[in-house]
N, C-alpha and C. Protein backbone atom coordinates (compact mmCIF):
# COMPACT_ATOMS: atom_id res chain seq x y z
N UNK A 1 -61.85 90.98 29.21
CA UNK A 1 -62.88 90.23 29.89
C UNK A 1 -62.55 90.12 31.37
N UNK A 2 -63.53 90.22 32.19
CA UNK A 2 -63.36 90.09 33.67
C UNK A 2 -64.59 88.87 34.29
N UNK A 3 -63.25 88.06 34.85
CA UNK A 3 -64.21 86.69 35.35
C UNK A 3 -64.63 86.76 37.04
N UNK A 4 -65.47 86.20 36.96
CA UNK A 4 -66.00 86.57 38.44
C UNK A 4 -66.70 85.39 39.03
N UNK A 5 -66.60 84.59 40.14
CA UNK A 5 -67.15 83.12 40.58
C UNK A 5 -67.96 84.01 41.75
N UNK A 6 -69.07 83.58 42.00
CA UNK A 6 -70.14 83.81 43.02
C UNK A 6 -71.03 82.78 43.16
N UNK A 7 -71.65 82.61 44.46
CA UNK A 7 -72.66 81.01 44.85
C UNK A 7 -74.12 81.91 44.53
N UNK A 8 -75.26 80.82 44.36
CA UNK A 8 -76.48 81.66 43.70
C UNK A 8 -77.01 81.27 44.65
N UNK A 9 -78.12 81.57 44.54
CA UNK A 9 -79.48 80.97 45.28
C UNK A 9 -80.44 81.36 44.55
N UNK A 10 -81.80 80.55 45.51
CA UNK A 10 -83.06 80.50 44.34
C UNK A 10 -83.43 81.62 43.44
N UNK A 11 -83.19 82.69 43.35
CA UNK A 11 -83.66 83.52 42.96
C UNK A 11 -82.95 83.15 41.35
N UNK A 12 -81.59 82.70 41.33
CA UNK A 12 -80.62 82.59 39.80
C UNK A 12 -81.57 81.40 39.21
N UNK A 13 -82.59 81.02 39.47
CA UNK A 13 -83.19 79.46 39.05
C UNK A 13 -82.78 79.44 37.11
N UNK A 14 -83.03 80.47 37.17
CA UNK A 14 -83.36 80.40 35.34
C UNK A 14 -82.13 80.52 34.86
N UNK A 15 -81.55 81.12 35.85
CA UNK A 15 -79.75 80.97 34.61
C UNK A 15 -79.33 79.84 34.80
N UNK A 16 -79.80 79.28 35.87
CA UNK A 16 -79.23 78.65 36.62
C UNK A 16 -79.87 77.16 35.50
N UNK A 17 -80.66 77.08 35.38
CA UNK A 17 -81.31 75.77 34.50
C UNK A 17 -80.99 76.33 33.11
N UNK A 18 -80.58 77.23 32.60
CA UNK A 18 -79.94 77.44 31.02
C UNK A 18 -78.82 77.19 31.20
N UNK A 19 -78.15 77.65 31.98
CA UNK A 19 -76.33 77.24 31.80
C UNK A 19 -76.45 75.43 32.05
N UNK A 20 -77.16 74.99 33.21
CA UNK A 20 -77.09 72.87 33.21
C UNK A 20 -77.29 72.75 31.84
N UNK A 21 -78.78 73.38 31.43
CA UNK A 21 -78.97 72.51 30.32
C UNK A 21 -77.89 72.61 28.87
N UNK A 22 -77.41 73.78 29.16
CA UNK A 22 -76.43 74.08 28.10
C UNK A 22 -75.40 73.27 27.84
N UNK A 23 -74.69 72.99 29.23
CA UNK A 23 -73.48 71.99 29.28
C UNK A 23 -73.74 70.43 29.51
N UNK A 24 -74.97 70.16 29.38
CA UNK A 24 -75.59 68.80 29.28
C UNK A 24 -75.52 68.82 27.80
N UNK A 25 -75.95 69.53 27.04
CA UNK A 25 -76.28 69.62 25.70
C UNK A 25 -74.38 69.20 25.02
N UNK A 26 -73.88 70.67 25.44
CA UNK A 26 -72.72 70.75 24.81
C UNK A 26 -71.27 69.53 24.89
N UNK A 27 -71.21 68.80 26.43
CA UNK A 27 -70.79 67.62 27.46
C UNK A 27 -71.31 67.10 27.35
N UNK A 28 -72.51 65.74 26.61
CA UNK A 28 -73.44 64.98 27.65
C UNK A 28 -72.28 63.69 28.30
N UNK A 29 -71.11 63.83 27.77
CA UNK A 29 -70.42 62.32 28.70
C UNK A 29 -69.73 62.81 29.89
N UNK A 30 -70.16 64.11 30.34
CA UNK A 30 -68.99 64.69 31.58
C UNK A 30 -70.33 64.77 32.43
N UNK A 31 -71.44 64.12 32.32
CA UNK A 31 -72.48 64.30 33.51
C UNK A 31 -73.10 62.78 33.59
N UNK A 32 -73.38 62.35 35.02
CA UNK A 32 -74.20 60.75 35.10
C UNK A 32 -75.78 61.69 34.65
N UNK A 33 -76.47 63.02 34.16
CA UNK A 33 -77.81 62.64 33.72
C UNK A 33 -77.88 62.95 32.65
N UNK A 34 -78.88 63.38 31.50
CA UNK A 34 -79.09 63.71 30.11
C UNK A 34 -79.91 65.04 30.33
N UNK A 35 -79.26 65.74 29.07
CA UNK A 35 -80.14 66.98 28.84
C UNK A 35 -82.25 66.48 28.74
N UNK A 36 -82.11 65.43 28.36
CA UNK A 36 -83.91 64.88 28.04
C UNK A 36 -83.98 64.57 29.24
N UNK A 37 -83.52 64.02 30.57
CA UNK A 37 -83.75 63.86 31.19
C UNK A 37 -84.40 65.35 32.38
N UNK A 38 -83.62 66.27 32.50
CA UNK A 38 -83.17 67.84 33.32
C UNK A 38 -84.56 68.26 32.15
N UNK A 39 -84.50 68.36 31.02
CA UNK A 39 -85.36 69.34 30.67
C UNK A 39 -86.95 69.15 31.00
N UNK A 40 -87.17 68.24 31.55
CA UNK A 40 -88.81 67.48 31.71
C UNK A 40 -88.21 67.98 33.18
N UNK A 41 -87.98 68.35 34.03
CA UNK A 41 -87.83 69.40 35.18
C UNK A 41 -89.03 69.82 35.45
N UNK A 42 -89.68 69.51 36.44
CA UNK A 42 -89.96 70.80 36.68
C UNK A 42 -89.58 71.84 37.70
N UNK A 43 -90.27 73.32 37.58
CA UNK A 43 -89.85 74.22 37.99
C UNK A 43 -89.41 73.99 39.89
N UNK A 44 -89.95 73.16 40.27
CA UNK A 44 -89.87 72.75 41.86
C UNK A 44 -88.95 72.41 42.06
N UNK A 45 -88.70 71.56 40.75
CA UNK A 45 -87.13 70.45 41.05
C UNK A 45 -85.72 71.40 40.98
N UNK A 46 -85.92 72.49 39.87
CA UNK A 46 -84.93 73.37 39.77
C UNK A 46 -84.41 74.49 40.68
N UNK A 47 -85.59 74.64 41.11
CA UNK A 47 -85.75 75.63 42.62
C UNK A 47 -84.60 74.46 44.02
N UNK A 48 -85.26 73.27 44.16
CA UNK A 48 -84.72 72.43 45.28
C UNK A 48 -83.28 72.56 44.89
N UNK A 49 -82.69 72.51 43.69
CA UNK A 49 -81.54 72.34 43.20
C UNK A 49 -80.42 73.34 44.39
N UNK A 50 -81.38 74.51 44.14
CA UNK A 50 -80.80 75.58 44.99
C UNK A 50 -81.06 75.92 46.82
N UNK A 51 -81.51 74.97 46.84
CA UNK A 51 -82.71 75.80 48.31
C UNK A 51 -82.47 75.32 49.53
N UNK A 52 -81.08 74.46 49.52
CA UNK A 52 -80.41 73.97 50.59
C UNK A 52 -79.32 74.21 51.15
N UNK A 53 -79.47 74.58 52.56
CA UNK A 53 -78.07 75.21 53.13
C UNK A 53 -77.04 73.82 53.59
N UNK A 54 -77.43 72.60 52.85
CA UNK A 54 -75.93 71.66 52.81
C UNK A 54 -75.96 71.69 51.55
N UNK A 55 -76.05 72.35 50.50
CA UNK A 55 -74.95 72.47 49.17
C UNK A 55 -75.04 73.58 48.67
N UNK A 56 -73.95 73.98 48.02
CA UNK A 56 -73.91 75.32 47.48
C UNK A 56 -73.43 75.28 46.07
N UNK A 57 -74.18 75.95 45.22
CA UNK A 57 -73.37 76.23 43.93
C UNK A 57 -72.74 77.69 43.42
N UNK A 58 -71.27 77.59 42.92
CA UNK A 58 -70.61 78.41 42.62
C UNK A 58 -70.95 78.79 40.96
N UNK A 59 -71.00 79.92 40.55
CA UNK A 59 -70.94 80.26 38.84
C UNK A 59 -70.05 81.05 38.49
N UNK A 60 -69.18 81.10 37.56
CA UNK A 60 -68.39 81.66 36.61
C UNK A 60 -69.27 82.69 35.78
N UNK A 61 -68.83 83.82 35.97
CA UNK A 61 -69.75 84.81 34.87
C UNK A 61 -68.88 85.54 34.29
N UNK A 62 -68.77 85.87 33.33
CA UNK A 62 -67.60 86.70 32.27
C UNK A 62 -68.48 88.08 31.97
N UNK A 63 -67.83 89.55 31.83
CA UNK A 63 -68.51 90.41 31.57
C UNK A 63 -67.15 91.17 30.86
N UNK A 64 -67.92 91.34 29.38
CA UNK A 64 -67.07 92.19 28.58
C UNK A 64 -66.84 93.84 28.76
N UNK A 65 -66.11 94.40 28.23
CA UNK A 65 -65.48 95.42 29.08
C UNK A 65 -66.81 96.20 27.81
N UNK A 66 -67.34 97.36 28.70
CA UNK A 66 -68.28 97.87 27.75
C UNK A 66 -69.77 97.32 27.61
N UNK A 67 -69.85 96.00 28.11
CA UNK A 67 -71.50 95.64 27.92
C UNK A 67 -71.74 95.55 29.77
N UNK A 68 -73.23 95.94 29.71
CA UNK A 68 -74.04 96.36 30.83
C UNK A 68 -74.08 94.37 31.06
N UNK A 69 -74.20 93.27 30.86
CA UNK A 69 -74.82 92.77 31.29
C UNK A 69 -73.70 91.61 31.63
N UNK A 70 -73.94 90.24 32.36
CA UNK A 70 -72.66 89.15 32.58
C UNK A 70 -73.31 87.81 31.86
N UNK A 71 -72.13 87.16 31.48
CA UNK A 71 -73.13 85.99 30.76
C UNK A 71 -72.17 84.45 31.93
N UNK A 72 -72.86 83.88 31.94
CA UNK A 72 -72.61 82.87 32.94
C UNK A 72 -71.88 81.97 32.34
N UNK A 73 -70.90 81.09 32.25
CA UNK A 73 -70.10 80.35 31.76
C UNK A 73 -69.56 79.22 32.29
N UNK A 74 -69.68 78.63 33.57
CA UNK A 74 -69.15 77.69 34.30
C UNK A 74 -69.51 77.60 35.75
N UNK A 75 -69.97 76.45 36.27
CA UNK A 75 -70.11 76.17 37.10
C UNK A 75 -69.88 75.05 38.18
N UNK A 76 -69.94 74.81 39.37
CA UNK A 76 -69.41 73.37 40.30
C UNK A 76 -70.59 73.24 41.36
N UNK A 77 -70.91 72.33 41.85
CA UNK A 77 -72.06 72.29 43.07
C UNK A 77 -71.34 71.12 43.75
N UNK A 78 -71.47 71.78 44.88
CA UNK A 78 -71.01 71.16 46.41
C UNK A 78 -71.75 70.46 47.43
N UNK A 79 -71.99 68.54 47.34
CA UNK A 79 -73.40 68.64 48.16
C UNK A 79 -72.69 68.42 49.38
N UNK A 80 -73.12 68.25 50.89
CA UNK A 80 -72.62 68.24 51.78
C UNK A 80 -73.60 67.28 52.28
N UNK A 81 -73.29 66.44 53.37
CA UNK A 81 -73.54 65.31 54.21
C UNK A 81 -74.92 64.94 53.99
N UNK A 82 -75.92 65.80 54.19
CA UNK A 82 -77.34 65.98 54.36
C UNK A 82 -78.23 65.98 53.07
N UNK A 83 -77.01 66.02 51.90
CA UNK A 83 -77.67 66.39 50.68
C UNK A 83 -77.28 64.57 50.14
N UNK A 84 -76.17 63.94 50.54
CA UNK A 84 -76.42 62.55 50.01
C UNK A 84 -77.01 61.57 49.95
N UNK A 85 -77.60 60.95 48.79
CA UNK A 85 -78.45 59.70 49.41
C UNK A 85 -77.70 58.49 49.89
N UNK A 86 -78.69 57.55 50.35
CA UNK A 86 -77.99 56.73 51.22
C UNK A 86 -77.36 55.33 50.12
N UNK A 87 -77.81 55.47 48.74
CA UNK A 87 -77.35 54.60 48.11
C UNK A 87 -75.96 55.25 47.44
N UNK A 88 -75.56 56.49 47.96
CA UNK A 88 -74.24 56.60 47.27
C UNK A 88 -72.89 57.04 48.51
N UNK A 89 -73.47 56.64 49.89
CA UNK A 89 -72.98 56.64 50.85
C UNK A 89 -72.41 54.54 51.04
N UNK A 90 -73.58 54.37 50.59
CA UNK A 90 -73.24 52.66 50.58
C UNK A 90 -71.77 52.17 50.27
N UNK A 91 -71.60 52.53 49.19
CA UNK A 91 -70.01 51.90 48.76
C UNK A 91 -69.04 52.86 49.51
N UNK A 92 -68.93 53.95 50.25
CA UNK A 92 -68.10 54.52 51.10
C UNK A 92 -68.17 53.70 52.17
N UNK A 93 -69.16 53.21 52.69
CA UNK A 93 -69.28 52.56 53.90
C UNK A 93 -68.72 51.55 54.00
N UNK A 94 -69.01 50.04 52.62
CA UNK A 94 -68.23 49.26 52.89
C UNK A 94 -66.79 49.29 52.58
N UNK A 95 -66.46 50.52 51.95
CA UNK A 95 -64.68 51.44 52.03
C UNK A 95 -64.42 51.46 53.13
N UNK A 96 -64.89 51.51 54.39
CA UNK A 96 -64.33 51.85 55.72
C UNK A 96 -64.61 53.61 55.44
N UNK A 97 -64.87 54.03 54.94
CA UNK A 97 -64.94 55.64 55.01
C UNK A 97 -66.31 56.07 55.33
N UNK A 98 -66.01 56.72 56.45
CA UNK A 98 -67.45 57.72 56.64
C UNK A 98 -67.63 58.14 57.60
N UNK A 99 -67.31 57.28 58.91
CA UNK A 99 -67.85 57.30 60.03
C UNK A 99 -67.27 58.16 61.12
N UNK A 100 -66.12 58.46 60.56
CA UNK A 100 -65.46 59.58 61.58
C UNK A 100 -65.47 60.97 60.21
N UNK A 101 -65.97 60.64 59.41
CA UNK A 101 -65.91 62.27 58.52
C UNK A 101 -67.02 62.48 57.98
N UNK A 102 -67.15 63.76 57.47
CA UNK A 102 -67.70 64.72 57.09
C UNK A 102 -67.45 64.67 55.57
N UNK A 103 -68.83 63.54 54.77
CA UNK A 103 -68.17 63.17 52.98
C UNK A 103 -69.18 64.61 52.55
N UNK A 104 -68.40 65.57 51.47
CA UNK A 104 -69.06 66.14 50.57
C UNK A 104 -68.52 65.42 49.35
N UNK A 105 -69.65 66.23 48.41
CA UNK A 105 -69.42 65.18 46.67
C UNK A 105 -69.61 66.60 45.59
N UNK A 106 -68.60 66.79 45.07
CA UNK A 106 -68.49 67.82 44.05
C UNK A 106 -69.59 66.86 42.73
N UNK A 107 -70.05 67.90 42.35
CA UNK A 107 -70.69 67.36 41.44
C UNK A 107 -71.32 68.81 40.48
N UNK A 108 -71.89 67.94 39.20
CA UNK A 108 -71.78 69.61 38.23
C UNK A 108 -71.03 70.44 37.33
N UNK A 109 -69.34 70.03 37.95
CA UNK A 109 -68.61 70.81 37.41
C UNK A 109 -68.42 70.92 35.93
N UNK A 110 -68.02 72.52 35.65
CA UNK A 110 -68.52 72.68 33.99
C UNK A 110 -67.84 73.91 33.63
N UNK A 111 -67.42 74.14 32.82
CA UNK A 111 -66.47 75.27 32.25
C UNK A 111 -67.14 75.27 30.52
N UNK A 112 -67.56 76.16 29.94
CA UNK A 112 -67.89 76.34 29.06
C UNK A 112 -66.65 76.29 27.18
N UNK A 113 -66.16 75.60 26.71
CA UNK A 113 -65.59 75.32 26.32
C UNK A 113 -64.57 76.31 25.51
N UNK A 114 -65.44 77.84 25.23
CA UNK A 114 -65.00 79.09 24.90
C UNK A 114 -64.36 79.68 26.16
N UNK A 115 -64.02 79.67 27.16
CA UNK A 115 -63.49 80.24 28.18
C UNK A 115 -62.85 79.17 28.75
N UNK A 116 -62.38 77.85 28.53
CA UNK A 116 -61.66 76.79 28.92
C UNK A 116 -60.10 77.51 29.36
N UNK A 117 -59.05 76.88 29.84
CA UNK A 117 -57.87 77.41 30.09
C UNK A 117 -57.53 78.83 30.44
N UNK A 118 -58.42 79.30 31.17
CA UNK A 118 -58.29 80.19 31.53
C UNK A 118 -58.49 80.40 33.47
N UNK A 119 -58.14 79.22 33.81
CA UNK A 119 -58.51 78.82 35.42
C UNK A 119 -59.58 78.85 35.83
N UNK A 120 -60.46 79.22 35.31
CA UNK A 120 -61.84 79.17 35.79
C UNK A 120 -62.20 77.65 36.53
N UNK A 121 -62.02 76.52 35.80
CA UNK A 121 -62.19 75.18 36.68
C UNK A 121 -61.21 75.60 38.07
N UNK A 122 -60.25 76.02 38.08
CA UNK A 122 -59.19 75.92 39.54
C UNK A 122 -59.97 76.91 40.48
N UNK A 123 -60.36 77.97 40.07
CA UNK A 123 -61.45 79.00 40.79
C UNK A 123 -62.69 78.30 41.58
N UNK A 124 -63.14 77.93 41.01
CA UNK A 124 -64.57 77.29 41.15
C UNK A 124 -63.90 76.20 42.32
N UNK A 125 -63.43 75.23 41.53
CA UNK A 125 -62.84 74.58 42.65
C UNK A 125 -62.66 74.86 43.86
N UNK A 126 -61.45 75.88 43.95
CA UNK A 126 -61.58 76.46 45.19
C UNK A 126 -62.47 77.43 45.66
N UNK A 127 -63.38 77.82 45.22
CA UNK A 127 -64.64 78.35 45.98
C UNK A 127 -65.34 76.74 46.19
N UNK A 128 -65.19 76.18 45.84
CA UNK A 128 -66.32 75.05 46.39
C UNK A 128 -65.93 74.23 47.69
N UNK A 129 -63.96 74.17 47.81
CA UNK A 129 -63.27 74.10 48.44
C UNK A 129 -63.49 74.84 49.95
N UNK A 130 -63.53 75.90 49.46
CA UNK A 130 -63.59 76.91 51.12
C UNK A 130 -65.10 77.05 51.35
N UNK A 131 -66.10 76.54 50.61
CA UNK A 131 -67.07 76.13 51.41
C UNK A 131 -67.61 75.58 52.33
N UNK A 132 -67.00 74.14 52.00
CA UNK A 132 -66.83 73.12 52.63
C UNK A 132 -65.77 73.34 53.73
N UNK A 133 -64.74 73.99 54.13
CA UNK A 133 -64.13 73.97 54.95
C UNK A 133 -65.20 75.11 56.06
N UNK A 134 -66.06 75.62 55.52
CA UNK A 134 -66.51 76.93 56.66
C UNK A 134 -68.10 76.15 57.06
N UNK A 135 -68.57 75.11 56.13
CA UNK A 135 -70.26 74.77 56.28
C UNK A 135 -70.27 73.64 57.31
N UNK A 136 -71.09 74.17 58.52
CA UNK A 136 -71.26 73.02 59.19
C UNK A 136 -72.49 72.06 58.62
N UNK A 137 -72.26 71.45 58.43
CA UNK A 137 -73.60 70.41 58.28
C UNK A 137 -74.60 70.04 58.75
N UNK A 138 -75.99 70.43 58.93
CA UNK A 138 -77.17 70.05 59.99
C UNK A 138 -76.97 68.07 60.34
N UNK A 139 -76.54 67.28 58.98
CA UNK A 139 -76.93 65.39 59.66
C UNK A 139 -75.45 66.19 60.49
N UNK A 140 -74.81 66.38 60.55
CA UNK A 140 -73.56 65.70 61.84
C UNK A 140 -72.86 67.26 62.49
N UNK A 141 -74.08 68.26 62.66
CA UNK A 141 -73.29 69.22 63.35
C UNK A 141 -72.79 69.08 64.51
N UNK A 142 -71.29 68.80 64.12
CA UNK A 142 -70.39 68.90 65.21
C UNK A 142 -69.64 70.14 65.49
N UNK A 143 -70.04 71.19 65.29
CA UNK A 143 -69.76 72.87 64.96
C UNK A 143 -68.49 72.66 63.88
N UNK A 144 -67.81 71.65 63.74
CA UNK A 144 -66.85 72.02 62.49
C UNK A 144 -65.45 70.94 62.80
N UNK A 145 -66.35 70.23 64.09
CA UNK A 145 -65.10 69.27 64.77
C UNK A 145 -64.36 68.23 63.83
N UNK A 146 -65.68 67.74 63.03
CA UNK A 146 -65.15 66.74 62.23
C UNK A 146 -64.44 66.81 60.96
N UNK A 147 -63.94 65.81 60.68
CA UNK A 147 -62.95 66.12 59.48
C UNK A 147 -63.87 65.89 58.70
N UNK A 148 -63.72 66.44 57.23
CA UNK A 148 -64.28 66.15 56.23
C UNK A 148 -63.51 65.99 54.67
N UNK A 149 -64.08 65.16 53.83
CA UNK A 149 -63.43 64.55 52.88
C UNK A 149 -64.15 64.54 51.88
N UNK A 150 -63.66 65.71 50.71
CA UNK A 150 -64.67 65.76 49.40
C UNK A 150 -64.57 64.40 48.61
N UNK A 151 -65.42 64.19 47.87
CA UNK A 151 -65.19 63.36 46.63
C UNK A 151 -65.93 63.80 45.38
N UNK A 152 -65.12 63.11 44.05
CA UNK A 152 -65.87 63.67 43.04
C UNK A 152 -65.39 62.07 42.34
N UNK A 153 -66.14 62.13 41.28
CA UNK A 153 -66.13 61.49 40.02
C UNK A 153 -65.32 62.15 38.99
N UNK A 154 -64.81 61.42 38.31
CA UNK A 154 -63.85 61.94 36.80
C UNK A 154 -63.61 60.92 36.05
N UNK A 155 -64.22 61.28 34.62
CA UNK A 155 -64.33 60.10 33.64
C UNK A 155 -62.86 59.75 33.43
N UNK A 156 -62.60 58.62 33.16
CA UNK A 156 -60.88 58.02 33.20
C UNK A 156 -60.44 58.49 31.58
N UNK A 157 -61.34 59.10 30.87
CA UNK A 157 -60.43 59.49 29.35
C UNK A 157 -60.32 61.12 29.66
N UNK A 158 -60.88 61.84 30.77
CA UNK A 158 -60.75 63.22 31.16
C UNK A 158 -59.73 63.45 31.85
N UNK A 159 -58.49 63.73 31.05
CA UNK A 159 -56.73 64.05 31.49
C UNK A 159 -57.62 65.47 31.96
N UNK A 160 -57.38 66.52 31.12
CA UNK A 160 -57.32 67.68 31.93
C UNK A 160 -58.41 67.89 32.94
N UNK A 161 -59.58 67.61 33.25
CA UNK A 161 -60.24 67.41 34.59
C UNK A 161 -59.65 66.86 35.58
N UNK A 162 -58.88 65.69 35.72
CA UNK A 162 -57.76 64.84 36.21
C UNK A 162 -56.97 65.78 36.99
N UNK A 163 -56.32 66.66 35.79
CA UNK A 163 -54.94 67.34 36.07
C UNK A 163 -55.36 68.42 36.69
N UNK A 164 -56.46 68.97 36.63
CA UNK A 164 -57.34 70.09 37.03
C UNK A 164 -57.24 69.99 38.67
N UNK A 165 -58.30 68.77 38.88
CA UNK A 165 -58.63 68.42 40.31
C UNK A 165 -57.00 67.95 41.10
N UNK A 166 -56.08 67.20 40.21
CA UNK A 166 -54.65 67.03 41.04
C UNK A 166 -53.99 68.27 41.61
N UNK A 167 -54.21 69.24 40.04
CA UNK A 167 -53.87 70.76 40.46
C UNK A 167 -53.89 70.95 41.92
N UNK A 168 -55.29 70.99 42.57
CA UNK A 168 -55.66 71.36 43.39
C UNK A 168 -55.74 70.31 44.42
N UNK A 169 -55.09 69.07 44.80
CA UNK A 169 -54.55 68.72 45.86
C UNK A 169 -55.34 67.18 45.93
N UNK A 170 -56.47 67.22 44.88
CA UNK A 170 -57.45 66.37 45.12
C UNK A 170 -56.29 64.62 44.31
N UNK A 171 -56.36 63.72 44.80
CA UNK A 171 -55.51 62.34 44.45
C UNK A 171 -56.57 61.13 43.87
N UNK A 172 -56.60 60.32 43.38
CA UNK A 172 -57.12 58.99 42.84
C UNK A 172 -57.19 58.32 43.83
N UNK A 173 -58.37 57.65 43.82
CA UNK A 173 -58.70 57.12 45.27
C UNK A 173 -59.25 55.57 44.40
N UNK A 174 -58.05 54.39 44.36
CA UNK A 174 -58.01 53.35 44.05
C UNK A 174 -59.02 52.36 44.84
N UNK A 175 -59.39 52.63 46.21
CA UNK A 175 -59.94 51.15 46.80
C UNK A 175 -61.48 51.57 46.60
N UNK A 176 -61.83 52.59 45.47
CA UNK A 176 -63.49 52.54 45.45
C UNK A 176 -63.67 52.77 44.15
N UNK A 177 -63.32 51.38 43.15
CA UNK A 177 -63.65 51.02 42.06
C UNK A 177 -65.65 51.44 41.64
N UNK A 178 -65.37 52.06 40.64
CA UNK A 178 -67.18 52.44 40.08
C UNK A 178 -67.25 51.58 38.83
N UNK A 179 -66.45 51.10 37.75
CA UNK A 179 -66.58 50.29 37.22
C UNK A 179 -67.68 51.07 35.98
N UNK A 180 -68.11 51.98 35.76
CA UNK A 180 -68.81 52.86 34.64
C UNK A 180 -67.92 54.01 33.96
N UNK A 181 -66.35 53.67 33.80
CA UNK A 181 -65.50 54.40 33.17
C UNK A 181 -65.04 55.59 33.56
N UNK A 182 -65.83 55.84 35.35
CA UNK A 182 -65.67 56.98 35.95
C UNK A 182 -64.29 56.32 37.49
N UNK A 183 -63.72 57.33 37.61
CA UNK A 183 -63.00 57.05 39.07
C UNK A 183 -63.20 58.38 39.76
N UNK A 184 -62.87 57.35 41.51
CA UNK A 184 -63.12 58.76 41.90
C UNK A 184 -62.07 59.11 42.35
N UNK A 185 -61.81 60.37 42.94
CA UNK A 185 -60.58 61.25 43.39
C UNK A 185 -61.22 61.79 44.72
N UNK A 186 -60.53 61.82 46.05
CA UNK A 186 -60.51 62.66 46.80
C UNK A 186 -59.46 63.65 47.59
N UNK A 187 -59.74 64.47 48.52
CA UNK A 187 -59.38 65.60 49.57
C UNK A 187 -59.75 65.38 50.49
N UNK A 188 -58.97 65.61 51.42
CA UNK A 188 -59.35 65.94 52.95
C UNK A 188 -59.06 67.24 53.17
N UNK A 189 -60.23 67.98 53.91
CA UNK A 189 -60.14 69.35 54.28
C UNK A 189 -59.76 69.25 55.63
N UNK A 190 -59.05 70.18 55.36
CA UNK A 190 -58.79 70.63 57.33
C UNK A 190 -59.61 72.22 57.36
C-alpha cells in the first residue's frame, strides 16, 4: 500500500462529504457535530467547506499496488484567523491570547480506523502544520510577521490523539478550561 496526504479543493466536494460523513458515522464522540446533523447539508455548505483561502484541508488516500483507483482514508482541516467565529475567539481573549498572534484551530482530524498506526495522523498533522507556517491570512495580513499559535481540541479519554498531537510538539494548554470533556492543546509556529 502507498499512502499519500494532499490538500483538496472544491472540485473533491463529494469525497470530500463521504469520507466526513463516514467518520462522523464511524467516531461520532471525536467530532463537536453529528452525522444527522452534516447530512441535511446542503450542497453550498459542502462546497464553502472548501472554498477558502484561510483554511485548508489535507486527505490521506491509500492506493493498492495494482488497482487504478485511491480510496481516501483520513483527514485534518486547518482554519486560519478569518475562518473563526467570534464566539470561539471569546474565551482566547479573556485568556490574554490573541492579540499579538495569528490563532489557527485544527479541526476534523480523522484517520480511518483500518489504516490507524500507521502515521498517517503525524503526516496530516504536519501538512496542516506547514500550512500554517507559509499562509498569510487576509483578517491580519502582516505578510507573515506575526506569530501564530494553532489550537485544537482533544477529548480527555483520547490517549493516543493526545500522544499523537504531543508527538508533534503540540502541549496541554491548562488556563482554557472547556469543561465538555474536551481540552485543548496548543503550538506556536515560527
Amino acid at each position: 500500500m502507498v499512502y499519500t496526504i494532499f490538500p483538496i479543493t472544491e472540485s473533491d466536494v463529494e469525497k470530500y462529504k463521504a469520507l466526513r460523513l463516514t467518520s462522523l458515522k464511524i467516531d461520532p464522540a471525536s467530532f463537536s457535530s453529528t452525522y444527522e446533523r452534516e447530512i441535511a447539508f446542503t450542497p453550498e455548505i459542502w462546497t464553502q467547506r472548501l472554498a477558502s483561502r484561510s483554511k485548508c484541508t489535507f486527505i490521506a488516500s491509500v492506493k493498492d499496488e495494482g488497482s487504478i483507483g485511491e480510496t481516501w482514508v483520513g483527514m485534518i482541516s486547518v482554519l486560519g484567523p478569518s475562518e473563526l467565529i467570534p464566539a470561539t475567539l471569546e474565551p482566547l481573549e479573556r485568556a490574554g491570547v490573541g492579540a499579538d498572534w495569528d490563532i489557527y484551530f485544527v479541526a476534523g482530524m480523522w484517520v480511518h480506523p483500518e489504516h490507524r498506526g500507521r502515521s498517517l495522523g503525524t503526516r496530516l498533522v504536519k501538512e496542516g502544520l506547514e500550512w500554517v507556517r507559509t499562509n498569510i491570512d487576509p483578517k491580519n495580513d502582516s505578510e507573515g510577521k506575526r506569530d501564530k499559535m494553532v489550537l485544537l481540541l482533544v477529548g480527555d479519554g483520547n490517549a493516543s490523539g493526545r500522544a499523537l498531537y504531543q508527538k508533534v510538539g503540540f502541549t496541554n494548554w491548562t488556563n482554557m478550561p472547556t469543561g465538555k470533556g474536551n481540552s485543548y492543546m496548543s503550538l506556536k509556529v515560527a
